[in-house]
PDB file of N, CA and C in Angstrom:
ATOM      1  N   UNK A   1    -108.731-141.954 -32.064  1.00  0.00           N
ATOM      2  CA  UNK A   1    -107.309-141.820 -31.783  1.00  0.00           C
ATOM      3  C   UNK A   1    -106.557-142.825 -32.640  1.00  0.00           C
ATOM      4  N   UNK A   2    -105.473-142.504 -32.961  1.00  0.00           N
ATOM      5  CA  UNK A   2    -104.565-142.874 -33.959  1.00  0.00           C
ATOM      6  C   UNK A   2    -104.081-144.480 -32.514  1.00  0.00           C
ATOM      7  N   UNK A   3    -104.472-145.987 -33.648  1.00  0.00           N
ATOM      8  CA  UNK A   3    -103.877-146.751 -32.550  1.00  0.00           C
ATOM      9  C   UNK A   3    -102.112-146.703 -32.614  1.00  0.00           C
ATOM     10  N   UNK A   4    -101.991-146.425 -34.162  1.00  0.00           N
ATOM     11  CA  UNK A   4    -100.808-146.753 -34.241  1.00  0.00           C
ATOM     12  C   UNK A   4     -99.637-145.635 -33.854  1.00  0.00           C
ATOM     13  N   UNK A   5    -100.393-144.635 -33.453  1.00  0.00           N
ATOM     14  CA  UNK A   5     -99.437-143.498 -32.942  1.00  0.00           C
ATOM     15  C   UNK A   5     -99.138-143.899 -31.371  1.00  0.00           C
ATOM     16  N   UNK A   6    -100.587-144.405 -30.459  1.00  0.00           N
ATOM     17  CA  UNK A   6    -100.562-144.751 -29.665  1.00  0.00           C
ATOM     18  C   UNK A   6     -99.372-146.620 -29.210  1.00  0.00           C
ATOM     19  N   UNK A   7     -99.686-147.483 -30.093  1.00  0.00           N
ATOM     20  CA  UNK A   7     -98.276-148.148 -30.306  1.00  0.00           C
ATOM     21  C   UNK A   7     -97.437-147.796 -30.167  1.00  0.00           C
ATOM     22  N   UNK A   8     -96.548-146.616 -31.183  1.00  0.00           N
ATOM     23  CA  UNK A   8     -95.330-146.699 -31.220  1.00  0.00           C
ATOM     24  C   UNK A   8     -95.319-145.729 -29.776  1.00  0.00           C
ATOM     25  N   UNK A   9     -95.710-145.097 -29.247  1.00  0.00           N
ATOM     26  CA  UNK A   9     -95.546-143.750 -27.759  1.00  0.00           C
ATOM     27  C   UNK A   9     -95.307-145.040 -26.754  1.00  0.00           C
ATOM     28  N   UNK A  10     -95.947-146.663 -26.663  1.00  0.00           N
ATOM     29  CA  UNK A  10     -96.102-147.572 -25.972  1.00  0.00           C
ATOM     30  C   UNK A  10     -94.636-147.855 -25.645  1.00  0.00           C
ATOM     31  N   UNK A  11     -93.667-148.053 -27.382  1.00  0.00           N
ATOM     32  CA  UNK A  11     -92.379-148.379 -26.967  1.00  0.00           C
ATOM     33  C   UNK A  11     -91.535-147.472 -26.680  1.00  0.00           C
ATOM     34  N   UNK A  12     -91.608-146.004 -26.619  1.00  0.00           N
ATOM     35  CA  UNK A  12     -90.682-145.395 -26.749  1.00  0.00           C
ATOM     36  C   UNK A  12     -90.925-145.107 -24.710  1.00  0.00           C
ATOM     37  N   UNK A  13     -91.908-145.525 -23.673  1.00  0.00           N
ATOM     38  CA  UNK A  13     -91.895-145.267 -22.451  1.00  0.00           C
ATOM     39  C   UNK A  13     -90.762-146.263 -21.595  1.00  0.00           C
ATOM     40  N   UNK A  14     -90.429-145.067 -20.922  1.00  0.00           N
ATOM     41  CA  UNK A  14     -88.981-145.331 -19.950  1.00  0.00           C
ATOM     42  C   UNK A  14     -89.126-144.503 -19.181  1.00  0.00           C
ATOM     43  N   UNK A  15     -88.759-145.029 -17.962  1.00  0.00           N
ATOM     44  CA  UNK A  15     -88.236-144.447 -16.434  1.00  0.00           C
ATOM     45  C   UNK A  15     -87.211-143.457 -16.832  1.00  0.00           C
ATOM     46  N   UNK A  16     -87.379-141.623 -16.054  1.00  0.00           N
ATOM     47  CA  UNK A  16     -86.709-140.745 -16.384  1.00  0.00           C
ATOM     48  C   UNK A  16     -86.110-140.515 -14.966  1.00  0.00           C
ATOM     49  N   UNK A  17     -85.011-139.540 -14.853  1.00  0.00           N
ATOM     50  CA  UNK A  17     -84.814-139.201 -13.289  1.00  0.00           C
ATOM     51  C   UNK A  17     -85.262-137.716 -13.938  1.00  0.00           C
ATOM     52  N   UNK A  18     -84.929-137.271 -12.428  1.00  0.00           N
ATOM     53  CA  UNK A  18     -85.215-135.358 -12.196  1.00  0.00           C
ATOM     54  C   UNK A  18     -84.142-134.864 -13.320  1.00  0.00           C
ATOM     55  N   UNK A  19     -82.790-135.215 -13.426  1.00  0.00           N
ATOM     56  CA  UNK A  19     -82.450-134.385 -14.186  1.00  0.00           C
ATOM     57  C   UNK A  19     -82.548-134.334 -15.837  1.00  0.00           C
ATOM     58  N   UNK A  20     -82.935-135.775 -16.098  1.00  0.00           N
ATOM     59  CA  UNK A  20     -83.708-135.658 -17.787  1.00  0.00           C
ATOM     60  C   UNK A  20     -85.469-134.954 -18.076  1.00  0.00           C
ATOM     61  N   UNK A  21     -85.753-134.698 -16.836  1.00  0.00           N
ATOM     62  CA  UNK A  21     -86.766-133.741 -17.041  1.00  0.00           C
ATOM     63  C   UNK A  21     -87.272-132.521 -16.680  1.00  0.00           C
ATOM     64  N   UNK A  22     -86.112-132.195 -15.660  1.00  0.00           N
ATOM     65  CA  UNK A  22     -85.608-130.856 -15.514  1.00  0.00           C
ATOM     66  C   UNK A  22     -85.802-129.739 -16.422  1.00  0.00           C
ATOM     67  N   UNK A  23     -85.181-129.667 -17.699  1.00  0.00           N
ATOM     68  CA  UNK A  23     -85.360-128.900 -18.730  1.00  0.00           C
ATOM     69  C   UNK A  23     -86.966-128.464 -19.243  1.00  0.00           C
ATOM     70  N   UNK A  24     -87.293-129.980 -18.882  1.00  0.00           N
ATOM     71  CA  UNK A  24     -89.168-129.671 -19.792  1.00  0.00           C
ATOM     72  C   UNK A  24     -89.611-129.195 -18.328  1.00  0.00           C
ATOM     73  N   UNK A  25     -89.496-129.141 -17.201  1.00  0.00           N
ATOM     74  CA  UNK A  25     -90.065-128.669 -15.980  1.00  0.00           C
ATOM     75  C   UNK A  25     -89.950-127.368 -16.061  1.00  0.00           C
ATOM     76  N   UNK A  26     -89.043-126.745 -16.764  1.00  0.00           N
ATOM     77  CA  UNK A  26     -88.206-125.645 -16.778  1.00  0.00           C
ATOM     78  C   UNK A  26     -89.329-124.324 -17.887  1.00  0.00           C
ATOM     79  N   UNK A  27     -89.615-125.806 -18.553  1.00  0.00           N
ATOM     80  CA  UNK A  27     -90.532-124.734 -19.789  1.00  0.00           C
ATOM     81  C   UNK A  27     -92.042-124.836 -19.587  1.00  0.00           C
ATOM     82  N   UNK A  28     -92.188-125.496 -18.604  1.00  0.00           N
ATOM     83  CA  UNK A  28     -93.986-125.958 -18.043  1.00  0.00           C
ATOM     84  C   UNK A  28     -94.543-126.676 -18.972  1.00  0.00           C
ATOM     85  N   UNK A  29     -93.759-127.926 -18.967  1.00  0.00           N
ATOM     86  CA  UNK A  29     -94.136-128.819 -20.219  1.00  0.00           C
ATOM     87  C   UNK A  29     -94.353-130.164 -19.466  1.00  0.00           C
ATOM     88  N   UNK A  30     -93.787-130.231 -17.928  1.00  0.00           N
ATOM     89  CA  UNK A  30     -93.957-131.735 -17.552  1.00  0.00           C
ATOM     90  C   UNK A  30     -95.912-131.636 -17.031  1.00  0.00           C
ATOM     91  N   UNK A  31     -96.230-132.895 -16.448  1.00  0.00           N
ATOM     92  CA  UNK A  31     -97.311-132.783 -16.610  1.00  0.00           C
ATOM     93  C   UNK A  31     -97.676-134.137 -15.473  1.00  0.00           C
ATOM     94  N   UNK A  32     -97.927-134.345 -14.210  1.00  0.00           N
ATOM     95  CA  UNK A  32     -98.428-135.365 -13.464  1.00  0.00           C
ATOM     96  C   UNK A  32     -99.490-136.338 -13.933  1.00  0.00           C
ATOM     97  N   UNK A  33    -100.037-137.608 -13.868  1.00  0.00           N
ATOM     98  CA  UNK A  33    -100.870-137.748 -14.857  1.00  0.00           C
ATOM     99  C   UNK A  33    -101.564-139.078 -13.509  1.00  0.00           C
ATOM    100  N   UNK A  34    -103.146-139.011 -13.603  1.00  0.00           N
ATOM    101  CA  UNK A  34    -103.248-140.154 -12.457  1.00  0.00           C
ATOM    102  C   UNK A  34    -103.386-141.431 -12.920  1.00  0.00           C
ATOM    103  N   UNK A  35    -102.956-142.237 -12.047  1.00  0.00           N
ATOM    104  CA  UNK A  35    -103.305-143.934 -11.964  1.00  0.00           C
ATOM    105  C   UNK A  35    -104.227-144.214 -12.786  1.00  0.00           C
ATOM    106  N   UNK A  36    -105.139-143.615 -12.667  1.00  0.00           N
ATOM    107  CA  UNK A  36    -106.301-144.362 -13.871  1.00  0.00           C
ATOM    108  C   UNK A  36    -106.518-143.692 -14.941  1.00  0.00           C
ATOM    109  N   UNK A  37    -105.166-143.168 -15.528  1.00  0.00           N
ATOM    110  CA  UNK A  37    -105.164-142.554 -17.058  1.00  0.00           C
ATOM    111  C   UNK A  37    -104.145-143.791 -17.556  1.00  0.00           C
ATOM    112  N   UNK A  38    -104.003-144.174 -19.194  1.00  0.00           N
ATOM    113  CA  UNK A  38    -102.956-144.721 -19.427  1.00  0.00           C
ATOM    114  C   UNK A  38    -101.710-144.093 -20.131  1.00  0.00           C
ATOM    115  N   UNK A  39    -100.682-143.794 -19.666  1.00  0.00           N
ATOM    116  CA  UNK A  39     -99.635-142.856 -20.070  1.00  0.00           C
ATOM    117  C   UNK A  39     -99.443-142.681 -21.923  1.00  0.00           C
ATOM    118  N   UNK A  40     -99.504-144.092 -22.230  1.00  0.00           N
ATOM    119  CA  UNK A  40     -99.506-143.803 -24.150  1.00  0.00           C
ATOM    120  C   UNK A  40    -100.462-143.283 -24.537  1.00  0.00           C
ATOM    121  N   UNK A  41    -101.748-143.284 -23.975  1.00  0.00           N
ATOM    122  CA  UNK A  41    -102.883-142.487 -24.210  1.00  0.00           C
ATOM    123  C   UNK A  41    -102.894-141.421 -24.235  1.00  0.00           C
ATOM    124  N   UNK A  42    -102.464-141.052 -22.578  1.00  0.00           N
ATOM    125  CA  UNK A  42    -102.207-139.370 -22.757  1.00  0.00           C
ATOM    126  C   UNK A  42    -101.201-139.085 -23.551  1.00  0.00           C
ATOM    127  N   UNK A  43    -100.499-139.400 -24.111  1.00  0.00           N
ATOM    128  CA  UNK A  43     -99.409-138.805 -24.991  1.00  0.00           C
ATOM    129  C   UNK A  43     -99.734-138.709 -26.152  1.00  0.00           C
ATOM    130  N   UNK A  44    -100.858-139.699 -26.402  1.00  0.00           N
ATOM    131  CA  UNK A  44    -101.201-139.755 -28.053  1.00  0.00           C
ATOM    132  C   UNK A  44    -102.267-138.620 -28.139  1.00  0.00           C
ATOM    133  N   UNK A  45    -102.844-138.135 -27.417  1.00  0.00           N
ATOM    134  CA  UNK A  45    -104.105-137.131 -27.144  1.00  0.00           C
ATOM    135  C   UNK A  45    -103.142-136.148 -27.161  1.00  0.00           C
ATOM    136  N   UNK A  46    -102.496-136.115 -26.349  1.00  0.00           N
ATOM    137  CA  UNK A  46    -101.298-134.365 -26.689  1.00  0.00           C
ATOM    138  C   UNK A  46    -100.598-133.983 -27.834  1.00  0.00           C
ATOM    139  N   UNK A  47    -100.128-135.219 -28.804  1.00  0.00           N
ATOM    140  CA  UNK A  47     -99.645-135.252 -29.835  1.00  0.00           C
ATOM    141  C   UNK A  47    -100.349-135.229 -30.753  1.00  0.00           C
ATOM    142  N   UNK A  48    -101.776-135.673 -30.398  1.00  0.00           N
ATOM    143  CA  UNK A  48    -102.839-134.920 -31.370  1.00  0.00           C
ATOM    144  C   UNK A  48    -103.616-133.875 -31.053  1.00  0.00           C
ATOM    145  N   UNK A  49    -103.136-132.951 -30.120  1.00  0.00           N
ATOM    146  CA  UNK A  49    -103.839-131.624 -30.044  1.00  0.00           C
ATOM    147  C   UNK A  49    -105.299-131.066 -29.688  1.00  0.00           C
ATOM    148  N   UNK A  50    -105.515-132.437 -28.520  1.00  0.00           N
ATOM    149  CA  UNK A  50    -106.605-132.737 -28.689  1.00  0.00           C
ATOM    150  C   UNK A  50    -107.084-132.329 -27.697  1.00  0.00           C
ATOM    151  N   UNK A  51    -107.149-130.661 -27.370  1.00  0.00           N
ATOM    152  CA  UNK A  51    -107.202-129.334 -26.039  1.00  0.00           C
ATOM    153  C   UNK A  51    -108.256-130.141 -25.154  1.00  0.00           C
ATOM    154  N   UNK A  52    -109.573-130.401 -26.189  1.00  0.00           N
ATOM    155  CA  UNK A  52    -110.692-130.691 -25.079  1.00  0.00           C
ATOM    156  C   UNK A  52    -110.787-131.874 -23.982  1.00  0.00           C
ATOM    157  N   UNK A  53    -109.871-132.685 -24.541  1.00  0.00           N
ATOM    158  CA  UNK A  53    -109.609-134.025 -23.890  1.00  0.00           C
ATOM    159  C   UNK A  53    -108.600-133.308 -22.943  1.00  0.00           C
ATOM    160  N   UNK A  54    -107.453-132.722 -22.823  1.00  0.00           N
ATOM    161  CA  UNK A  54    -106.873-132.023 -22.006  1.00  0.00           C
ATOM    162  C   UNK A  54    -107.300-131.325 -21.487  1.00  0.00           C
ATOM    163  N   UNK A  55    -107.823-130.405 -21.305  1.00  0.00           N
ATOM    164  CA  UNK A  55    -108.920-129.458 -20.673  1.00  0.00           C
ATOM    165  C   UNK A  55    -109.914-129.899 -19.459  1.00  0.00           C
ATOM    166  N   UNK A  56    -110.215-131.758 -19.705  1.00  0.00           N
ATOM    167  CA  UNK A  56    -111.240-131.932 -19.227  1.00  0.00           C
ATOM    168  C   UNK A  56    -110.685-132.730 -18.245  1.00  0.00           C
ATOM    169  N   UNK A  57    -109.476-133.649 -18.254  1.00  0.00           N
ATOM    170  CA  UNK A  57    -108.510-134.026 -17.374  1.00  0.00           C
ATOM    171  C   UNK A  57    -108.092-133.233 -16.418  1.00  0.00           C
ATOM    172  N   UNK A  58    -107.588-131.716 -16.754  1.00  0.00           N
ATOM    173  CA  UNK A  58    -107.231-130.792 -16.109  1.00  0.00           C
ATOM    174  C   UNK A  58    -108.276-130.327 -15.087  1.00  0.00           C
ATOM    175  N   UNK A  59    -109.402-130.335 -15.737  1.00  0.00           N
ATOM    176  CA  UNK A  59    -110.237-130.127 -14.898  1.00  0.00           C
ATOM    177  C   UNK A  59    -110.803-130.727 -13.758  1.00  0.00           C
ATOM    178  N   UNK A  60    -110.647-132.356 -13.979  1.00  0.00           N
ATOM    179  CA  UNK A  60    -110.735-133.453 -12.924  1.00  0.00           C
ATOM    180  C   UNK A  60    -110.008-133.438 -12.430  1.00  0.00           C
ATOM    181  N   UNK A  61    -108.749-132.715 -12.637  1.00  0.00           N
ATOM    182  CA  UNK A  61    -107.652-133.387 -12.155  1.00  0.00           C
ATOM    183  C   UNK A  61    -106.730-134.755 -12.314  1.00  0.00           C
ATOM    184  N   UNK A  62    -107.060-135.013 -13.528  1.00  0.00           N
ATOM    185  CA  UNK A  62    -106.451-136.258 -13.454  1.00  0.00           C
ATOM    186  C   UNK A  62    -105.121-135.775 -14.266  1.00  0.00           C
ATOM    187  N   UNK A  63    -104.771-134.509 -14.699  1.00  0.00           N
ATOM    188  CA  UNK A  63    -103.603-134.263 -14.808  1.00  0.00           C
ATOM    189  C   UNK A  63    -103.678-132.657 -14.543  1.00  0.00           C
ATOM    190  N   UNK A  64    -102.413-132.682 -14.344  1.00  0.00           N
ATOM    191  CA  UNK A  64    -101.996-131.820 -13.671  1.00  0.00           C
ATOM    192  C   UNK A  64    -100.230-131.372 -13.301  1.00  0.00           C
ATOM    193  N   UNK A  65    -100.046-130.275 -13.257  1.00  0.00           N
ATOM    194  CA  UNK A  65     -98.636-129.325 -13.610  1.00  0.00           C
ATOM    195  C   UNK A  65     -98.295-129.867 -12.227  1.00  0.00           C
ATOM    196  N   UNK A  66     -96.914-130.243 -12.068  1.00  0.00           N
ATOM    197  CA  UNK A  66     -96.061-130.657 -10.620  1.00  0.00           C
ATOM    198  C   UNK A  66     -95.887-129.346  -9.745  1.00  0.00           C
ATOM    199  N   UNK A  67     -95.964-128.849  -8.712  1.00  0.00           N
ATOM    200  CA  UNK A  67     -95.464-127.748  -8.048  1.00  0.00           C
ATOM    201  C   UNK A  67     -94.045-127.780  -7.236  1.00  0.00           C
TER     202      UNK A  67
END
């Protein structure tokens, strides 16, 4: 994994409300993620397309679509 992709995803994390993520909820793009994942991580794994690592989370459950 790219560290330095994972860096910069580090600074760009901020507290959202419901209605700045409303829209991506809208397109089945938000995504729950558990306690013992680290959020720049998962972002840097999605931004690199990296299905099987997603796939296998999904499958544990350690992420997962909001209902």
């Amino acid at each position: 994994m790219s560290e330095e992709l994972k860096e910069k995803l580090i600074t760009e994390i901020e507290l959202a409300d419901w209605n700045m993520l409303r829209p991506h909820h809208e397109k089945s793009v938000v995504f729950i993620i558990s306690e013992k994942l680290d959020l720049a991580n998962v972002g840097a794994v999605m931004a690199l397309n990296d299905a099987e690592k997603v796939k296998q989370w999904l499958d544990d459950g350690s992420l997962k679509r909001p209902s």
